[in-house]
C-alpha atoms as a PDB file:
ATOM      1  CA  UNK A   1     -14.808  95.644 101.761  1.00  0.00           C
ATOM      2  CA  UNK A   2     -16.693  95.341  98.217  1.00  0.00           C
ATOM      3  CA  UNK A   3     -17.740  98.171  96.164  1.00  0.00           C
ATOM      4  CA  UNK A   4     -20.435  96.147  95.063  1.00  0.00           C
ATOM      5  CA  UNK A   5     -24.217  98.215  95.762  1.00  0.00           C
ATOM      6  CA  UNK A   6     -26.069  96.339  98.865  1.00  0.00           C
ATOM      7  CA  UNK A   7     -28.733  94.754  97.351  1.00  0.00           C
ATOM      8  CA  UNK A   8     -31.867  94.760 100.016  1.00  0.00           C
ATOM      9  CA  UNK A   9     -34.204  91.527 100.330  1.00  0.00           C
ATOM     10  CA  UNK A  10     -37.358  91.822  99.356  1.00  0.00           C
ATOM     11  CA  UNK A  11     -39.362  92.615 103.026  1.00  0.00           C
ATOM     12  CA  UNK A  12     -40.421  89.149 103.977  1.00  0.00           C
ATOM     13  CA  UNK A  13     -44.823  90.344 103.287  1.00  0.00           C
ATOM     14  CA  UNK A  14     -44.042  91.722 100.119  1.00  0.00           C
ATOM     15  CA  UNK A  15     -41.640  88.128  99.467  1.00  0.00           C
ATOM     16  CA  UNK A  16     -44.606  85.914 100.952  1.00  0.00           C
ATOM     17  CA  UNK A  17     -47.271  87.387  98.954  1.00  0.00           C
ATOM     18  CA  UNK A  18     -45.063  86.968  95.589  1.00  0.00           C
ATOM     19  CA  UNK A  19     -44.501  83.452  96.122  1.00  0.00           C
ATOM     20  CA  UNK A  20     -48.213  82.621  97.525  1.00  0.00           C
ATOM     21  CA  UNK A  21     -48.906  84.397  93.702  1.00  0.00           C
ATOM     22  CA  UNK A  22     -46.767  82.437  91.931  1.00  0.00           C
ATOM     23  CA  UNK A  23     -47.889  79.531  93.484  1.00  0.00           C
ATOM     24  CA  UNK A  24     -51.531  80.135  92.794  1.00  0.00           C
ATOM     25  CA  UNK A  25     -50.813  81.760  89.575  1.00  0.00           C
ATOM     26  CA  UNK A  26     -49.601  77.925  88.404  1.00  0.00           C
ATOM     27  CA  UNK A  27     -52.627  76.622  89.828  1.00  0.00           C
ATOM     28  CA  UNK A  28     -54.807  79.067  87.920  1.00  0.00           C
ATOM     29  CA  UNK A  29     -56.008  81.071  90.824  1.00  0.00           C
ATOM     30  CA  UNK A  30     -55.516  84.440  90.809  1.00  0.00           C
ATOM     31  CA  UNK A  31     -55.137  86.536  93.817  1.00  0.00           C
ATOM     32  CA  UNK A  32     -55.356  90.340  93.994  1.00  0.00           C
ATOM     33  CA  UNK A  33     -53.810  92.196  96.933  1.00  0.00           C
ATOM     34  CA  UNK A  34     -55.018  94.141  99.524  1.00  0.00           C
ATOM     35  CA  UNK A  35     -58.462  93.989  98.894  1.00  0.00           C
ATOM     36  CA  UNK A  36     -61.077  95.753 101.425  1.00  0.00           C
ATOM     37  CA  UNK A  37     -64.219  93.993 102.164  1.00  0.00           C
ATOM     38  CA  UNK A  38     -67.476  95.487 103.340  1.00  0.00           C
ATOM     39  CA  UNK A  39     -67.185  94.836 106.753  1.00  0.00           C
ATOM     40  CA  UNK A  40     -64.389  97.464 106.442  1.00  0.00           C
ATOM     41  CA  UNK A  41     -61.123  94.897 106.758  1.00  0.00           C
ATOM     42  CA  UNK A  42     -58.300  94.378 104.299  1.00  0.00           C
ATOM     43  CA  UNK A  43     -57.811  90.922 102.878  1.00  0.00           C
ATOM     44  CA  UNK A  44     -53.787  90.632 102.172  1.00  0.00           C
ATOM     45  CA  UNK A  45     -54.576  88.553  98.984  1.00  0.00           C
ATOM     46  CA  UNK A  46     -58.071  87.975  98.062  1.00  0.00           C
ATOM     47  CA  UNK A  47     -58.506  86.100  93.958  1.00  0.00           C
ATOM     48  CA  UNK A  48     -61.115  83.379  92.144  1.00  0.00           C
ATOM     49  CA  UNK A  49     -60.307  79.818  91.783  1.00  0.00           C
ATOM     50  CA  UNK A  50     -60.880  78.325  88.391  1.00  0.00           C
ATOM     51  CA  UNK A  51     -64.580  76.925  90.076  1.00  0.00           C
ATOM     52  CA  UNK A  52     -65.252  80.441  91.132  1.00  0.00           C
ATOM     53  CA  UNK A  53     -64.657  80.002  94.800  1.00  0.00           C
ATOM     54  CA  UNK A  54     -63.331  82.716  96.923  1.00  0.00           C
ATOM     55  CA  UNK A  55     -60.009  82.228  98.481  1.00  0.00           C
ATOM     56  CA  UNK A  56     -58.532  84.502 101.003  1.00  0.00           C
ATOM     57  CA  UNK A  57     -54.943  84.440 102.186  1.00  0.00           C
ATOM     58  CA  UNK A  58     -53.668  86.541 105.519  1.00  0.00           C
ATOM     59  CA  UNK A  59     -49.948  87.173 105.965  1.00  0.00           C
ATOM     60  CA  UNK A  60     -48.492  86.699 108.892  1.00  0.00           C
ATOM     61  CA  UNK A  61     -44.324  87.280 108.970  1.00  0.00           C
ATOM     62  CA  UNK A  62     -43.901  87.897 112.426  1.00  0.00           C
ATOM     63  CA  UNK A  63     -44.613  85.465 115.395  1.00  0.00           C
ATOM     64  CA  UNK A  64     -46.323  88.451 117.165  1.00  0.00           C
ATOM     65  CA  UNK A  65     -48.797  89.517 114.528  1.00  0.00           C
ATOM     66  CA  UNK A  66     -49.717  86.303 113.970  1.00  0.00           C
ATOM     67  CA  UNK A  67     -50.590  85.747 118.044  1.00  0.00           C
ATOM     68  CA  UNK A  68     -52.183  89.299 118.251  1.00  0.00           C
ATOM     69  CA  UNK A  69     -54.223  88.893 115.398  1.00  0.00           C
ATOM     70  CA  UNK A  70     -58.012  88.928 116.426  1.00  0.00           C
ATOM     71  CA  UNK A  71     -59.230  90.159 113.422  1.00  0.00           C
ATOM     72  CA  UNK A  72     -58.861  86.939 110.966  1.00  0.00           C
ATOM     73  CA  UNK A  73     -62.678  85.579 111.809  1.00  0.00           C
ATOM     74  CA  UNK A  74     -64.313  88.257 110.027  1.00  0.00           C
ATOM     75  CA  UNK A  75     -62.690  87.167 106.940  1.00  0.00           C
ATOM     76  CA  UNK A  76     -64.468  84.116 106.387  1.00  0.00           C
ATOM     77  CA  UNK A  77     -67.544  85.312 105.671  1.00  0.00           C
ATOM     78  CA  UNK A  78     -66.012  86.288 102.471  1.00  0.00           C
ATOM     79  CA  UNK A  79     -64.278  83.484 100.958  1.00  0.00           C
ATOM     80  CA  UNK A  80     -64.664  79.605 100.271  1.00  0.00           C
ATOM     81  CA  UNK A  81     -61.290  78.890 101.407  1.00  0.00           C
ATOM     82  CA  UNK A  82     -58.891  80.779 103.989  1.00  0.00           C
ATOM     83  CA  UNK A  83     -55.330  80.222 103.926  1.00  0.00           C
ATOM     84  CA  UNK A  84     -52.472  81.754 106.572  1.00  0.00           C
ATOM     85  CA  UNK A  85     -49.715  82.403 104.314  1.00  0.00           C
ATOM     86  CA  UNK A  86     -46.103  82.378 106.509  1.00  0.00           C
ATOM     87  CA  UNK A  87     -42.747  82.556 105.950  1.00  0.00           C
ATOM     88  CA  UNK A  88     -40.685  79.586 106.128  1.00  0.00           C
ATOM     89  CA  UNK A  89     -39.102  80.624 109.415  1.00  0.00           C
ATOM     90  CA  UNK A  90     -41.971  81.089 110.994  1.00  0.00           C
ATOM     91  CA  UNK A  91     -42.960  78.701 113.555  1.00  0.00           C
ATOM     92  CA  UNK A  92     -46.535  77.644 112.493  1.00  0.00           C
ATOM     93  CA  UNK A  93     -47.251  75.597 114.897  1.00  0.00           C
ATOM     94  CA  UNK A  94     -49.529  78.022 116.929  1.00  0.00           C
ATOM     95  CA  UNK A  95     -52.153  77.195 114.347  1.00  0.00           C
ATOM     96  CA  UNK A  96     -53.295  74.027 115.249  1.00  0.00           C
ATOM     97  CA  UNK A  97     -54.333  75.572 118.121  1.00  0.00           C
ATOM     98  CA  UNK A  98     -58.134  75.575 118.466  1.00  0.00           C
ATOM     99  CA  UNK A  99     -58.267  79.271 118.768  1.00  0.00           C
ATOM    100  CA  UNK A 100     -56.816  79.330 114.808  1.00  0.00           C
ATOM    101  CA  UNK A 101     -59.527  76.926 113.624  1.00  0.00           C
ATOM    102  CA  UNK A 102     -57.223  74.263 111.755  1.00  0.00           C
ATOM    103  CA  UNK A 103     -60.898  72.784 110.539  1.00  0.00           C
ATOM    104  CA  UNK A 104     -61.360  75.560 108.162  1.00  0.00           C
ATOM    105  CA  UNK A 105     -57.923  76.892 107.858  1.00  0.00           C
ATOM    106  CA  UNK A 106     -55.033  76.382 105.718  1.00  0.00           C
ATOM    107  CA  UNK A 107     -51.261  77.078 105.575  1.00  0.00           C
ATOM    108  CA  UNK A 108     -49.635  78.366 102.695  1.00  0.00           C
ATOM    109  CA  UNK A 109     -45.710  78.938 103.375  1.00  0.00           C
ATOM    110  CA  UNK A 110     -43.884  80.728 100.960  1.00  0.00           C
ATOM    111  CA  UNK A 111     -40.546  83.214 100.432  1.00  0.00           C
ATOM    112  CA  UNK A 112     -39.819  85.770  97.297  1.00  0.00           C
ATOM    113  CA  UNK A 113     -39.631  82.575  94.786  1.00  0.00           C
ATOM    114  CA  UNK A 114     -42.166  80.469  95.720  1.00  0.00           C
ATOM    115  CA  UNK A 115     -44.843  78.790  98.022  1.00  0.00           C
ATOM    116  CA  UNK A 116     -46.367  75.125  99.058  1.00  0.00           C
ATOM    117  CA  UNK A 117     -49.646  74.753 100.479  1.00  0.00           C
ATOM    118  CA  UNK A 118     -48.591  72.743 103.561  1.00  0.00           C
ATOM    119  CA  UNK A 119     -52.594  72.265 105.023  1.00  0.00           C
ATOM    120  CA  UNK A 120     -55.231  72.895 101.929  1.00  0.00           C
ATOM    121  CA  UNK A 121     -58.091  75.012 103.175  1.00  0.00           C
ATOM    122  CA  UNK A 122     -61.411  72.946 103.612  1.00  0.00           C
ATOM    123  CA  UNK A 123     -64.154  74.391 101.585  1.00  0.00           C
ATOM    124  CA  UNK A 124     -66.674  76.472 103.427  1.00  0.00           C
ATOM    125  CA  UNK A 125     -68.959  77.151 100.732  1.00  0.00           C
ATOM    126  CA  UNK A 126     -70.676  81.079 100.336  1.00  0.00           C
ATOM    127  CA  UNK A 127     -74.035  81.727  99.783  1.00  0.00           C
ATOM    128  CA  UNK A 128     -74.034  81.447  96.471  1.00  0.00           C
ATOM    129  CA  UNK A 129     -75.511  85.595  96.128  1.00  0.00           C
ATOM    130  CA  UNK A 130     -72.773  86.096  98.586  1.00  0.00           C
ATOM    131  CA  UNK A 131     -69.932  84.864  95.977  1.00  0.00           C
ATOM    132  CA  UNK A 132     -71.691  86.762  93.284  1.00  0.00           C
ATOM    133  CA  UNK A 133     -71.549  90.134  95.115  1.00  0.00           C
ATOM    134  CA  UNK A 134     -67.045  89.277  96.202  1.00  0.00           C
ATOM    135  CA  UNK A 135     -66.600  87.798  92.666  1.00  0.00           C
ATOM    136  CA  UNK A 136     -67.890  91.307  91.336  1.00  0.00           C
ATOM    137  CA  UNK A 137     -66.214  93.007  93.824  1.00  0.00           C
ATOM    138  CA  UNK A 138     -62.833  91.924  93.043  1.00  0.00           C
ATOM    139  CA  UNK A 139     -63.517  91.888  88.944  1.00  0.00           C
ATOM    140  CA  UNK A 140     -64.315  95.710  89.528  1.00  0.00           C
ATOM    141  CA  UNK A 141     -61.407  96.701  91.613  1.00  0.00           C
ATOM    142  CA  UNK A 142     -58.904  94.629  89.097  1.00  0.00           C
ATOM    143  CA  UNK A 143     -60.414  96.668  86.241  1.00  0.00           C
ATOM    144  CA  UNK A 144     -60.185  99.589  88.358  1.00  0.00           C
ATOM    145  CA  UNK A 145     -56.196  99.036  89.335  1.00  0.00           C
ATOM    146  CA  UNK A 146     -55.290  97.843  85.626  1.00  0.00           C
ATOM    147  CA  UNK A 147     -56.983 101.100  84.482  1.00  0.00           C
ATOM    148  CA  UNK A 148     -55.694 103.425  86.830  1.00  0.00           C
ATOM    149  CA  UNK A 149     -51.748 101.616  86.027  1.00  0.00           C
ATOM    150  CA  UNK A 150     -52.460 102.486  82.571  1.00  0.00           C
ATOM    151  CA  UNK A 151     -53.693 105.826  83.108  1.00  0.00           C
ATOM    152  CA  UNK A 152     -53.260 107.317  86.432  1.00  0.00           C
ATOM    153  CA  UNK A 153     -55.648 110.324  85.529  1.00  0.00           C
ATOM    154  CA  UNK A 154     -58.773 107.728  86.061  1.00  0.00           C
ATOM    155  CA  UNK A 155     -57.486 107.315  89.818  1.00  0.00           C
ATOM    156  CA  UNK A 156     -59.521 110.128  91.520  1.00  0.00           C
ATOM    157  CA  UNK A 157     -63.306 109.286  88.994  1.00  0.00           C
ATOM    158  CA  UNK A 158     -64.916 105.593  90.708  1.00  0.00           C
ATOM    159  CA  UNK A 159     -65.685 103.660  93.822  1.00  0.00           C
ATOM    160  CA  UNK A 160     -61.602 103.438  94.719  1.00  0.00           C
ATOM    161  CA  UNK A 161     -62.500 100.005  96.528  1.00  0.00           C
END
């Protein structure tokens, strides 16, 4: 038996959503996590593609969230492009089920290092006042966060997104 500390994995959401970053990061997209939208949902990674478009990414690690998620529709009235962002052991194959949309929704699969877009998302175009308003609403709550890491005495004065 090793003396050596146990060194824990990074949870498999928290390792998804870092290499769905670093994967868009490359691509100049950047993504901003757990962002709420108006209609009162949470958008796992929600960021601006160098055009402007909206892009939405929901993380599924587990076979059962992903088949008991109902929620996912009400996302895409708030982005250009939704992605399902998976582990690699995940079986994905649920998702070219009708029910999942394949017409309008990608696959990103990633771990802790790194990601591949295995289906781009189609582009579903936002009004553009709609894209205004989310493109606003995620400068604002970046500002917000990079203020509030710099100074956590801000956190309590603002809209806290």
């Amino acid at each position: 038996m090793s003396d050596s500390p146990v060194i824990e994995p990074v949870s498999d959401a928290l390792g998804v959503c870092r290499g769905i970053q670093r994967l868009f990061a490359r691509n100049d997209v950047w993504l901003l996590p757990e962002m709420p939208l108006r209609n009162g949902r949470r958008a796992d990674l929600m960021g601006v593609d160098p055009k402007g478009r909206v892009i939405i990414v929901e993380v599924k690690v587990q076979r059962g969230d992903l088949l008991g998620d109902g929620k996912w529709p009400d996302y895409l009235d708030f982005c250009d492009r939704f992605y399902w962002g998976l582990p690699p052991h995940l079986d994905r194959g649920v998702l070219d089920h009708e029910d999942y949309r394949p017409d309008c929704c990608g696959i990103v699969v990633a771990d802790g290092y790194d990601g591949e877009i295995v289906r781009p998302a189609p582009l579903q175009p936002l009004a553009a006042a709609r894209r205004k308003t989310e493109v606003e609403r995620l400068a604002r709550a970046a500002m917000r966060r990079a203020t509030v890491a710099g100074d956590p005495h801000c956190a309590p004065w603002g809209n806290t997104e």
